[in-house]
PDB file of N, CA and C in Angstrom:
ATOM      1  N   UNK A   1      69.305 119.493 120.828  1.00  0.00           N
ATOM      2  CA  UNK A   1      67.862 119.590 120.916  1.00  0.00           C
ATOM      3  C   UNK A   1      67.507 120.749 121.844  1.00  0.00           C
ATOM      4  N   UNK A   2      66.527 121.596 121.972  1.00  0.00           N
ATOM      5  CA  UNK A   2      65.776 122.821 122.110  1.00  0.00           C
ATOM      6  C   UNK A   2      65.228 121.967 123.699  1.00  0.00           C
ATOM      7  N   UNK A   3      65.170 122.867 124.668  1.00  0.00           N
ATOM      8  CA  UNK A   3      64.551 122.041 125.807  1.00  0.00           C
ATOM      9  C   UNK A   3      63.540 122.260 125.684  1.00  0.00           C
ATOM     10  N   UNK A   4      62.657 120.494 125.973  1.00  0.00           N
ATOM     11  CA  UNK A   4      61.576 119.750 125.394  1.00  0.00           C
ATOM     12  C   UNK A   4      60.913 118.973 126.443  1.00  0.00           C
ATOM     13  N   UNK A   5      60.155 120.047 127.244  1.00  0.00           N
ATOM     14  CA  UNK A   5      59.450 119.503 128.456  1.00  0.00           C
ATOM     15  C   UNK A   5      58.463 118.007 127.924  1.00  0.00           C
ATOM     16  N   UNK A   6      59.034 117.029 129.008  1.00  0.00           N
ATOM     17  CA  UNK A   6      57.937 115.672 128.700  1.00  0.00           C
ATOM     18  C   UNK A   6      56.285 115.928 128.394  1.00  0.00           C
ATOM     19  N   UNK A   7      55.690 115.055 128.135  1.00  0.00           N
ATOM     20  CA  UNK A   7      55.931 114.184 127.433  1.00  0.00           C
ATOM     21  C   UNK A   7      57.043 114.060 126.182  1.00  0.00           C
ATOM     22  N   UNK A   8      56.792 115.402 125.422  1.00  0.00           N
ATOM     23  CA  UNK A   8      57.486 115.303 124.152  1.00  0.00           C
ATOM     24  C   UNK A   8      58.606 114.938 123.841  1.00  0.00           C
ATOM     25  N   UNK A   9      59.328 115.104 124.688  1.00  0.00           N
ATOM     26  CA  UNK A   9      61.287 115.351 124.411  1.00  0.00           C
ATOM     27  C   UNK A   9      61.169 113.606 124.549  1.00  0.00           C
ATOM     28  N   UNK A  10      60.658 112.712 125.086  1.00  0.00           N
ATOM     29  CA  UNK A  10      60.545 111.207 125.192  1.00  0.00           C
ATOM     30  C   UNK A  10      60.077 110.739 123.675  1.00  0.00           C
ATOM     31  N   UNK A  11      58.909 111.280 122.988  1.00  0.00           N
ATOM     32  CA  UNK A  11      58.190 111.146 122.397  1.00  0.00           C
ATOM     33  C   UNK A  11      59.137 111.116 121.133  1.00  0.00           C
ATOM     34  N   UNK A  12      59.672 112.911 120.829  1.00  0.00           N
ATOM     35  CA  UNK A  12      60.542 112.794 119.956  1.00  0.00           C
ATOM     36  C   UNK A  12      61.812 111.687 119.588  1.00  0.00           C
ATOM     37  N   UNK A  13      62.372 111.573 121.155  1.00  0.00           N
ATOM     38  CA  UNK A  13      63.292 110.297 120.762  1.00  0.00           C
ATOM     39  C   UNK A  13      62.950 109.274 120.159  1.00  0.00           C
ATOM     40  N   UNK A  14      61.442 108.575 120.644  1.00  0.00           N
ATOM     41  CA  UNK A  14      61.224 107.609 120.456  1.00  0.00           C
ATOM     42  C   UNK A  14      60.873 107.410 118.702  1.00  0.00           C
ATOM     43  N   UNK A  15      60.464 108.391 118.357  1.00  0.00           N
ATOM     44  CA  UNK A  15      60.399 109.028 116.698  1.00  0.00           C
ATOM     45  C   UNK A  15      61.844 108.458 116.083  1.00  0.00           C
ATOM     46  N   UNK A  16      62.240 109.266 116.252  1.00  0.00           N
ATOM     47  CA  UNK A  16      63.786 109.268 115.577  1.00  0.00           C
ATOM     48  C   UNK A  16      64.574 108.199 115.792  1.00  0.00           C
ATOM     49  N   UNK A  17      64.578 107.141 116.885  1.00  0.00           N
ATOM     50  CA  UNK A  17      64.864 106.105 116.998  1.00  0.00           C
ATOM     51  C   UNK A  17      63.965 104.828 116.400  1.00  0.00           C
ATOM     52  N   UNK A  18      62.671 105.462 115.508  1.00  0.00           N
ATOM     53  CA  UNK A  18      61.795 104.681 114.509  1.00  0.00           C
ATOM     54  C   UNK A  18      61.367 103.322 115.823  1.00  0.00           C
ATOM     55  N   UNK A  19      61.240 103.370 117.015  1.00  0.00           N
ATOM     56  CA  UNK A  19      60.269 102.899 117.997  1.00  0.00           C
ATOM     57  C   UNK A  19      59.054 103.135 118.261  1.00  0.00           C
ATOM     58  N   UNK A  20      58.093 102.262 117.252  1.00  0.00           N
ATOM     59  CA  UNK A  20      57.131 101.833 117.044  1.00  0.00           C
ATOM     60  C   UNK A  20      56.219 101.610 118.406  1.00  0.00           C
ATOM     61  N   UNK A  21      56.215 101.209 119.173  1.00  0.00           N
ATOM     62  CA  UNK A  21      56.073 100.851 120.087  1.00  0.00           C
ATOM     63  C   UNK A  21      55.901 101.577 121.267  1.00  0.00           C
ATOM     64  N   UNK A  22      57.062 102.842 121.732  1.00  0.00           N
ATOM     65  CA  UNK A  22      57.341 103.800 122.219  1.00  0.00           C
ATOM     66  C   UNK A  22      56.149 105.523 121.773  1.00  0.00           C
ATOM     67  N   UNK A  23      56.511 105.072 120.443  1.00  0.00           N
ATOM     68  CA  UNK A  23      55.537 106.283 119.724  1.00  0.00           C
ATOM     69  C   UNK A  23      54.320 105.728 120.153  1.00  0.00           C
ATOM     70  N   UNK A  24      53.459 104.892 119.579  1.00  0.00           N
ATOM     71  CA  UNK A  24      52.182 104.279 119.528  1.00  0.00           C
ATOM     72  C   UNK A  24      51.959 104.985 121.714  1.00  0.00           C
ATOM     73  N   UNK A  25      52.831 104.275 122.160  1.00  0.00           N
ATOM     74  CA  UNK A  25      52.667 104.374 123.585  1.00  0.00           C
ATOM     75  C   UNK A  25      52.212 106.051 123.960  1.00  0.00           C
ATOM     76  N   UNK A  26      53.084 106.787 123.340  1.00  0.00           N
ATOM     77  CA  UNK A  26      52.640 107.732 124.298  1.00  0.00           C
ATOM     78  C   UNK A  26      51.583 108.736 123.976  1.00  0.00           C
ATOM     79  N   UNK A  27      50.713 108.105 123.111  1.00  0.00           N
ATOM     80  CA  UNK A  27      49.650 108.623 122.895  1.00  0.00           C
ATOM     81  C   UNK A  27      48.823 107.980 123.871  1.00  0.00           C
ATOM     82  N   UNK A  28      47.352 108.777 124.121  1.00  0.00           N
ATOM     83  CA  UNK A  28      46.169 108.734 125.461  1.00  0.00           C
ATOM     84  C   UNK A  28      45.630 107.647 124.292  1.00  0.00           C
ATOM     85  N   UNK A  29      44.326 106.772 125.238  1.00  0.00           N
ATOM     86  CA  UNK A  29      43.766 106.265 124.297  1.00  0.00           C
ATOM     87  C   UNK A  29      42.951 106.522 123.198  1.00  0.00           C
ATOM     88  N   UNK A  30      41.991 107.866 123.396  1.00  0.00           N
ATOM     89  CA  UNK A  30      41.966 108.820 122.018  1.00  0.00           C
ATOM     90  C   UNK A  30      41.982 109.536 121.759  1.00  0.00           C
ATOM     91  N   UNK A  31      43.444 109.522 121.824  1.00  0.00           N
ATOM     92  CA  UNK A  31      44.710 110.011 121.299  1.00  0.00           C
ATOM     93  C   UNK A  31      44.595 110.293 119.871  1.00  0.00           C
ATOM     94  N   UNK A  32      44.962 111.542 119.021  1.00  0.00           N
ATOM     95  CA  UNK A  32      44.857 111.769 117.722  1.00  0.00           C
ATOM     96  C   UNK A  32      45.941 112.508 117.119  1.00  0.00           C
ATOM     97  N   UNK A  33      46.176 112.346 115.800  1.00  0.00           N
ATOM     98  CA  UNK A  33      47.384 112.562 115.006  1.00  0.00           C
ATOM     99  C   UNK A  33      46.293 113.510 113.854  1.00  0.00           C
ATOM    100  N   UNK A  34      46.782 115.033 113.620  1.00  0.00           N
ATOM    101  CA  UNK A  34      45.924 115.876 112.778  1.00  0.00           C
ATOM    102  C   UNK A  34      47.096 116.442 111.932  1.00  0.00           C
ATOM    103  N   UNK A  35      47.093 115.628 110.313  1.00  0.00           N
ATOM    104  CA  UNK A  35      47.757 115.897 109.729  1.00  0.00           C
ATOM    105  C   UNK A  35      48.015 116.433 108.918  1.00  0.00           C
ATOM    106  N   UNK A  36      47.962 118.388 108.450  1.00  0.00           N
ATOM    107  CA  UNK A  36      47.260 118.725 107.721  1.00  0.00           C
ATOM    108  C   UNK A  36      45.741 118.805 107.712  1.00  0.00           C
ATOM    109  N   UNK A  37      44.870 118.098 108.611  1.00  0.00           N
ATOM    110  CA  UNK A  37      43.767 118.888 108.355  1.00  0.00           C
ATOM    111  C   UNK A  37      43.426 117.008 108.421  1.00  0.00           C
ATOM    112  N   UNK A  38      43.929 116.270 108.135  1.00  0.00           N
ATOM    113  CA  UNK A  38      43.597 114.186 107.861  1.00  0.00           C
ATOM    114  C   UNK A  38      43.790 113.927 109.389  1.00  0.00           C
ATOM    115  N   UNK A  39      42.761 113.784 109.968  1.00  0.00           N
ATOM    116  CA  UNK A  39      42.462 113.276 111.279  1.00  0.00           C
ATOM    117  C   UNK A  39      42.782 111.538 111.563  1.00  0.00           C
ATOM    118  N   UNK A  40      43.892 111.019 112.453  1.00  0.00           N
ATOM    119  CA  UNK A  40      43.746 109.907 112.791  1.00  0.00           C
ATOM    120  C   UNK A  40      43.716 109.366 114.362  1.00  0.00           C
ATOM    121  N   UNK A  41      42.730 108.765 114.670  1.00  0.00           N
ATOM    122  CA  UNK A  41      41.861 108.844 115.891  1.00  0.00           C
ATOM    123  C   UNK A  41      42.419 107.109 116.505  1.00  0.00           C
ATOM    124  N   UNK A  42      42.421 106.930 117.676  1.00  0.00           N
ATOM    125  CA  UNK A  42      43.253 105.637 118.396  1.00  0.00           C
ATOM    126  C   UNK A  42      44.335 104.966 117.741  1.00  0.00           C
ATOM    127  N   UNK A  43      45.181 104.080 118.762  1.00  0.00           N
ATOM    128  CA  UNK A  43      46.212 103.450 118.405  1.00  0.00           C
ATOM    129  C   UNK A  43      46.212 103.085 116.909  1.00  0.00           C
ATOM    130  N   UNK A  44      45.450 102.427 116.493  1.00  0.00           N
ATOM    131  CA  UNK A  44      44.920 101.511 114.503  1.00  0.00           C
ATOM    132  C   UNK A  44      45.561 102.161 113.787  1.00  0.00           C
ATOM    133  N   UNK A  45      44.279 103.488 114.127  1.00  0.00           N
ATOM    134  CA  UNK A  45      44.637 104.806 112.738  1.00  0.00           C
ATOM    135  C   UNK A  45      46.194 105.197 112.738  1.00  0.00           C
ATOM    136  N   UNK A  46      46.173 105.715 113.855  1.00  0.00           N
ATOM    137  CA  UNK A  46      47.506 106.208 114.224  1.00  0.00           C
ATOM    138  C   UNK A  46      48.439 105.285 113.511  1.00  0.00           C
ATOM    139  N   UNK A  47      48.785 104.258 113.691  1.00  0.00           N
ATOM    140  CA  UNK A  47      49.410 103.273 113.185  1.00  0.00           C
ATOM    141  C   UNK A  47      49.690 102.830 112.115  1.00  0.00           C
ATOM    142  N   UNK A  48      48.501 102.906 110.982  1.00  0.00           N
ATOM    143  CA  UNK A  48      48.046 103.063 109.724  1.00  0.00           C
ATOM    144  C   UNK A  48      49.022 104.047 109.266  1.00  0.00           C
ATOM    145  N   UNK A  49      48.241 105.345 109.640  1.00  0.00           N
ATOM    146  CA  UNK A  49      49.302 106.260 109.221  1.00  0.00           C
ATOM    147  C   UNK A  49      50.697 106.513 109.367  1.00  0.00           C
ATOM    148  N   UNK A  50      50.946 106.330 110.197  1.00  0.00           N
ATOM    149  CA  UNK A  50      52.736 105.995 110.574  1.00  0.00           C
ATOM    150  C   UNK A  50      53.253 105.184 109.950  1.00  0.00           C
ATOM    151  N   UNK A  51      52.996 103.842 109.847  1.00  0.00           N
ATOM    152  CA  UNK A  51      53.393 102.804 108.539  1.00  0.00           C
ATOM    153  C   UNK A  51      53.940 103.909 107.285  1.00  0.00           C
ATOM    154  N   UNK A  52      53.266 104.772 107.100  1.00  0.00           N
ATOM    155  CA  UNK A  52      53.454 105.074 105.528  1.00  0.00           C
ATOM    156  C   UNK A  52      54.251 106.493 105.676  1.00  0.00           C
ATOM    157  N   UNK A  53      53.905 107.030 106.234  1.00  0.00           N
ATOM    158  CA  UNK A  53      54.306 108.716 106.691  1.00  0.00           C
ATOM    159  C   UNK A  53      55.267 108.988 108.067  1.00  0.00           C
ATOM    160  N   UNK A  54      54.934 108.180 108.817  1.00  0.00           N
ATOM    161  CA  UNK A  54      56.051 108.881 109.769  1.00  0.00           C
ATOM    162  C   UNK A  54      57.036 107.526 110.505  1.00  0.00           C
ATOM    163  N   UNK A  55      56.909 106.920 111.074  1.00  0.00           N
ATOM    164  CA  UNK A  55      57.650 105.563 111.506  1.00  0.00           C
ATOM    165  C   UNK A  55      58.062 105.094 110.388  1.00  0.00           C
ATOM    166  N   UNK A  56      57.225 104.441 110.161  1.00  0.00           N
ATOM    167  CA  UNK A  56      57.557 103.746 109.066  1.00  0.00           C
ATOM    168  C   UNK A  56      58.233 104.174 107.348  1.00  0.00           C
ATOM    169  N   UNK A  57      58.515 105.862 107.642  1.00  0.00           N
ATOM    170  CA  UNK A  57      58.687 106.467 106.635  1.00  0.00           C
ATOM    171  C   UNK A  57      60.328 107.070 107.084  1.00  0.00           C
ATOM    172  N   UNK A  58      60.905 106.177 108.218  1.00  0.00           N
ATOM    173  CA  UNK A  58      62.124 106.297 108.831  1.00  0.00           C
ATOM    174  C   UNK A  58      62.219 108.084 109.166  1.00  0.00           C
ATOM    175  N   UNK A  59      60.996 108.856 109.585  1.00  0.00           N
ATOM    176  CA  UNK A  59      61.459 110.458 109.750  1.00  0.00           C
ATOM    177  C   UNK A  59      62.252 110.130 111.175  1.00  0.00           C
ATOM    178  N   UNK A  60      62.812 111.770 110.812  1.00  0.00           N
ATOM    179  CA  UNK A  60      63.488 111.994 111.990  1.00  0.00           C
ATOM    180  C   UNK A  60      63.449 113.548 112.253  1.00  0.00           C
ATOM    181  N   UNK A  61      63.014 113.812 113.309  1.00  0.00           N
ATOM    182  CA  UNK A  61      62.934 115.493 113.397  1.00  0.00           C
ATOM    183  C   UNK A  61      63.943 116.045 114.466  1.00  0.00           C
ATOM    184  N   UNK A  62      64.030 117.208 113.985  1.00  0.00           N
ATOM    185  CA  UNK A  62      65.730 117.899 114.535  1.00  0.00           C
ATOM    186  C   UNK A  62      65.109 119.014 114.879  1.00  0.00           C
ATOM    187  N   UNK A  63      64.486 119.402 116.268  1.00  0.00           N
ATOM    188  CA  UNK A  63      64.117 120.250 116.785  1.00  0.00           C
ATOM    189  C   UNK A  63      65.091 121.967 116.309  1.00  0.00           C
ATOM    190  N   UNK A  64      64.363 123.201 116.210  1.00  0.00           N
ATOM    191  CA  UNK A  64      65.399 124.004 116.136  1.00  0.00           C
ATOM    192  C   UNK A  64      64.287 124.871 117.629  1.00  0.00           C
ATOM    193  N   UNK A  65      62.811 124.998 117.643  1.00  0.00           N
ATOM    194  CA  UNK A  65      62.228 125.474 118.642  1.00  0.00           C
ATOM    195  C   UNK A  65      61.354 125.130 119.211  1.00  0.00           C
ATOM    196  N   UNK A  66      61.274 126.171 120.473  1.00  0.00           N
ATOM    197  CA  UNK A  66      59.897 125.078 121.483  1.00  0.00           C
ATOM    198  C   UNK A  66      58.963 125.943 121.757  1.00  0.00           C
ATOM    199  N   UNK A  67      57.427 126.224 122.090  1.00  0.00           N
ATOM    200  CA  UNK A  67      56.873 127.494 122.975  1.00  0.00           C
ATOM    201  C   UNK A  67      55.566 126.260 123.092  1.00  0.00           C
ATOM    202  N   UNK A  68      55.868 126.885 124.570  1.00  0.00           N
ATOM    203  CA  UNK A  68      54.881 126.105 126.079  1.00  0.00           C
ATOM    204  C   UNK A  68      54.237 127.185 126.108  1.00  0.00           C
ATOM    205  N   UNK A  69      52.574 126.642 125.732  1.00  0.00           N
ATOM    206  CA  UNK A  69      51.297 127.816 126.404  1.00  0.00           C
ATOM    207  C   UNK A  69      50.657 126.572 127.103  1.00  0.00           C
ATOM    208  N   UNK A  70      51.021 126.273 128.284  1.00  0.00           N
ATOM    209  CA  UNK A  70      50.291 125.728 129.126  1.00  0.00           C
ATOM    210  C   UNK A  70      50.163 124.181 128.807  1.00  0.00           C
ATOM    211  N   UNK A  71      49.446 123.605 128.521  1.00  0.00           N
ATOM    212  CA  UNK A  71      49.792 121.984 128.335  1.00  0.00           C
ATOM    213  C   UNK A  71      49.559 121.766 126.887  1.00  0.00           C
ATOM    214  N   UNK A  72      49.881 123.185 126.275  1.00  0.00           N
ATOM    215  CA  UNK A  72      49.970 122.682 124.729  1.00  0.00           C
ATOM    216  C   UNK A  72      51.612 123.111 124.467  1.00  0.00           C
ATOM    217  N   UNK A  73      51.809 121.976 124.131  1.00  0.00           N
ATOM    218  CA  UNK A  73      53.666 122.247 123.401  1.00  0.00           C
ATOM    219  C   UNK A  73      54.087 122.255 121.859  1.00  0.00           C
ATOM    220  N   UNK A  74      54.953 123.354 121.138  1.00  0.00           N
ATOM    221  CA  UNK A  74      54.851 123.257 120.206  1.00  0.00           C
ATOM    222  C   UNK A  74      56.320 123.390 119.175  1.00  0.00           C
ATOM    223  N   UNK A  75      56.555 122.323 118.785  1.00  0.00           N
ATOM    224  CA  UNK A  75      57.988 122.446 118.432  1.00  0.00           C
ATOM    225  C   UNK A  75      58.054 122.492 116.882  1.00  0.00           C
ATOM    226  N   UNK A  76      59.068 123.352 116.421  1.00  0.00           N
ATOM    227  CA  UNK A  76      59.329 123.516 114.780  1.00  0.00           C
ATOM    228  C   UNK A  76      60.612 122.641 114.722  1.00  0.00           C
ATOM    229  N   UNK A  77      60.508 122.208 113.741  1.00  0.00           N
ATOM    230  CA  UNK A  77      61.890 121.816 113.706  1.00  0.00           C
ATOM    231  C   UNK A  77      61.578 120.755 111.909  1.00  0.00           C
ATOM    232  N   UNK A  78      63.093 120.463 111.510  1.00  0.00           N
ATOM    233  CA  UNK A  78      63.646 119.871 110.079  1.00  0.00           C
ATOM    234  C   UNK A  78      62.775 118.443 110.450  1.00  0.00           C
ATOM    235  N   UNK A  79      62.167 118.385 109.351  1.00  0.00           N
ATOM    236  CA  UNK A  79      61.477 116.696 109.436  1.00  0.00           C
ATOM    237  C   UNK A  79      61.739 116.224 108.110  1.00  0.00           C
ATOM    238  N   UNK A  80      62.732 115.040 108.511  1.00  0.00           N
ATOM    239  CA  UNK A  80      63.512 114.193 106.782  1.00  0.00           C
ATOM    240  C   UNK A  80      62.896 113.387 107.585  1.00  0.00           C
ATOM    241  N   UNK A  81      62.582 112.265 105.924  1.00  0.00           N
ATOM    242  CA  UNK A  81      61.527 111.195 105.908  1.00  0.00           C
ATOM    243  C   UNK A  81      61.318 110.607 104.689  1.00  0.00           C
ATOM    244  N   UNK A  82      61.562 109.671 104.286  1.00  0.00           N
ATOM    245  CA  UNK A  82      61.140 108.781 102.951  1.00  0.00           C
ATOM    246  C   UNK A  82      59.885 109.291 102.257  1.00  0.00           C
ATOM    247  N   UNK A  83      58.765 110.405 103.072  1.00  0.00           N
ATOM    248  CA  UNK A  83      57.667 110.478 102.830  1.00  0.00           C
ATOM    249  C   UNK A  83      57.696 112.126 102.618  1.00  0.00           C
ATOM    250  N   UNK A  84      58.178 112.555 103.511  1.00  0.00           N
ATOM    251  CA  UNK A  84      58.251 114.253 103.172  1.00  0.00           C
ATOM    252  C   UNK A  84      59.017 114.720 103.676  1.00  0.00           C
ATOM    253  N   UNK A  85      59.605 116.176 103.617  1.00  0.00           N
ATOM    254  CA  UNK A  85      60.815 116.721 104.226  1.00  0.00           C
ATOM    255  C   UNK A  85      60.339 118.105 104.199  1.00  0.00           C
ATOM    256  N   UNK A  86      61.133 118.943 105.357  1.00  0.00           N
ATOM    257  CA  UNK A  86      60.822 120.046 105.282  1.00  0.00           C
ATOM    258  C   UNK A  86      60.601 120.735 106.743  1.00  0.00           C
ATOM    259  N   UNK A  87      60.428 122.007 106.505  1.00  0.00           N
ATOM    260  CA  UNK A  87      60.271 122.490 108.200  1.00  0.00           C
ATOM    261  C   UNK A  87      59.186 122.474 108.669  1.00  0.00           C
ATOM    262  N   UNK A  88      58.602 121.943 109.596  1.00  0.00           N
ATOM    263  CA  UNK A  88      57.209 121.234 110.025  1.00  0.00           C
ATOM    264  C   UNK A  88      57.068 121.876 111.812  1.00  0.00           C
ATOM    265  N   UNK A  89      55.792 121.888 111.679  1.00  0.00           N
ATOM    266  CA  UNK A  89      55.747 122.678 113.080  1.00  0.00           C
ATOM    267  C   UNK A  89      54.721 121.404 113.911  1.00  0.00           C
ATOM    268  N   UNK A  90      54.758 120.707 114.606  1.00  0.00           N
ATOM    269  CA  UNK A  90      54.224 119.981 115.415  1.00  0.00           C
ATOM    270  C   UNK A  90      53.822 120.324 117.200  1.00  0.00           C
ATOM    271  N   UNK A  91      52.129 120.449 117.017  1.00  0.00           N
ATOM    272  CA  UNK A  91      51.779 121.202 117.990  1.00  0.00           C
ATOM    273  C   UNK A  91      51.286 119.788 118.893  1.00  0.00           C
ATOM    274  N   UNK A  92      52.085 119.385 120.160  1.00  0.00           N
ATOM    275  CA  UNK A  92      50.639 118.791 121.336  1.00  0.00           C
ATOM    276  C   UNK A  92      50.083 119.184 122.238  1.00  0.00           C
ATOM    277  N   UNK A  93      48.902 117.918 122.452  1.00  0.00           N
ATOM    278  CA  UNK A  93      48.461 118.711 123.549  1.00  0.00           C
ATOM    279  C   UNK A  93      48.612 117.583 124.548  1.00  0.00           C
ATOM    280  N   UNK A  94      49.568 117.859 125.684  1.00  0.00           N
ATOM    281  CA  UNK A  94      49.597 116.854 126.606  1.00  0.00           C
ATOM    282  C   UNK A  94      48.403 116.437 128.001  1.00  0.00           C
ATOM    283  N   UNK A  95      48.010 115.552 128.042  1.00  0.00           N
ATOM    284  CA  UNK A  95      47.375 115.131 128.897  1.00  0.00           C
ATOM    285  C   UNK A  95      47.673 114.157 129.753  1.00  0.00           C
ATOM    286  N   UNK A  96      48.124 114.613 131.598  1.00  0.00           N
ATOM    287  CA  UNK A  96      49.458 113.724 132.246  1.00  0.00           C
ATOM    288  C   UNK A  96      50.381 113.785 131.718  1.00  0.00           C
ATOM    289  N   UNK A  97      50.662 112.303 131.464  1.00  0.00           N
ATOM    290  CA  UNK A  97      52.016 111.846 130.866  1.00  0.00           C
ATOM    291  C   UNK A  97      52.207 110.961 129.594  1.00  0.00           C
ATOM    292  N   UNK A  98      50.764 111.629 128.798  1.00  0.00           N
ATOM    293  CA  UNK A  98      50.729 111.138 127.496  1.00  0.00           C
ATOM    294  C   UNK A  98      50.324 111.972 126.644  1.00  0.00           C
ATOM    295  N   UNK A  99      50.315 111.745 125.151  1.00  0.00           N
ATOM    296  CA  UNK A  99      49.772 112.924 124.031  1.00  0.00           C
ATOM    297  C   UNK A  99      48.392 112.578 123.979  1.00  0.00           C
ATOM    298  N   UNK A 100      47.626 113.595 124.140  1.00  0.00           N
ATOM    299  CA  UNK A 100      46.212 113.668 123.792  1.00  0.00           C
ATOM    300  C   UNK A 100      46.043 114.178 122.307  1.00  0.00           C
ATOM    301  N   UNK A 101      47.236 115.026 121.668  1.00  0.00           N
ATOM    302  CA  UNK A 101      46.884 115.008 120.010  1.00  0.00           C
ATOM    303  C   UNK A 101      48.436 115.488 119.452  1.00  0.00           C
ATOM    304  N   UNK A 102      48.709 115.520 118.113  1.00  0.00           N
ATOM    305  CA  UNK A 102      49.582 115.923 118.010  1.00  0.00           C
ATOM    306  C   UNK A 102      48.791 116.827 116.373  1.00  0.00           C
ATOM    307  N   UNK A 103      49.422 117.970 116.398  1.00  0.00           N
ATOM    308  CA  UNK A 103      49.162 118.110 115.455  1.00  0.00           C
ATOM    309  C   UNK A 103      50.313 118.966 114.048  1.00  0.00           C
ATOM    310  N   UNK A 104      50.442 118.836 112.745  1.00  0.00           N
ATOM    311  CA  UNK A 104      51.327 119.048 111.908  1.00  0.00           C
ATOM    312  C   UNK A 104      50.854 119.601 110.941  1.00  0.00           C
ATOM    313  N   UNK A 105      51.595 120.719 110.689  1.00  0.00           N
ATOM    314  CA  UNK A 105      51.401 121.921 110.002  1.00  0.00           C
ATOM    315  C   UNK A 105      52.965 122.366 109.633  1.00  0.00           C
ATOM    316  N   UNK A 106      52.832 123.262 108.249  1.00  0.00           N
ATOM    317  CA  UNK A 106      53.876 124.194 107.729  1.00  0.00           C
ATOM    318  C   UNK A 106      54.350 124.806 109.064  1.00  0.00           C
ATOM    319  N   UNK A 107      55.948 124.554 109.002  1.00  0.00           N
ATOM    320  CA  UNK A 107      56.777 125.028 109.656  1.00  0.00           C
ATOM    321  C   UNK A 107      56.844 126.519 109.545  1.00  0.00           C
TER     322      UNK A 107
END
């Protein structure tokens, strides 16, 4: 793995180890997942969507890069998944020691 200043490098594990619980966690409380452009706003949504697309869609992402502009972090990397696959670029924005958004776009 690509060094993956926290929150994220926690975040990602908790992904790939399909911890439900862990993921949901380290989002702020509104906290948002922008997927493609499909906005999902508090724990629910978030959740909703993960069921089908990302947790619950067993992904797992394999970092290949990282670039830190300040408390936005942004990692590319291989995302296999029951739901989609492919090189995916996932941008957050950390707030403290939680995600205030994450967002996913073409790698």
């Amino acid at each position: 793995m690509t060094d993956i200043p926290e929150p994220v490098a926690s975040f990602i594990k908790a992904v790939n180890r399909h911890d439900e619980e862990a993921f949901l966690d380290a989002f702020s409380v509104d906290g948002f997942v922008d997927d493609w452009g499909r906005v999902f706003t508090g724990r629910e949504a978030i959740k909703g969507w993960s069921d089908n697309e990302f947790i619950g869609a067993t992904g797992v992402l394999t970092p290949q890069e990282t670039t830190v502009d300040g408390e936005r972090i942004t990692v590319v990397g291989d995302w296999a998944s029951t739901h989609a696959n492919g090189l995916s670029s996932f941008t957050f924005a950390v707030a403290g020691d939680r995600l205030a958004s994450m967002t996913i776009r073409e790698g």
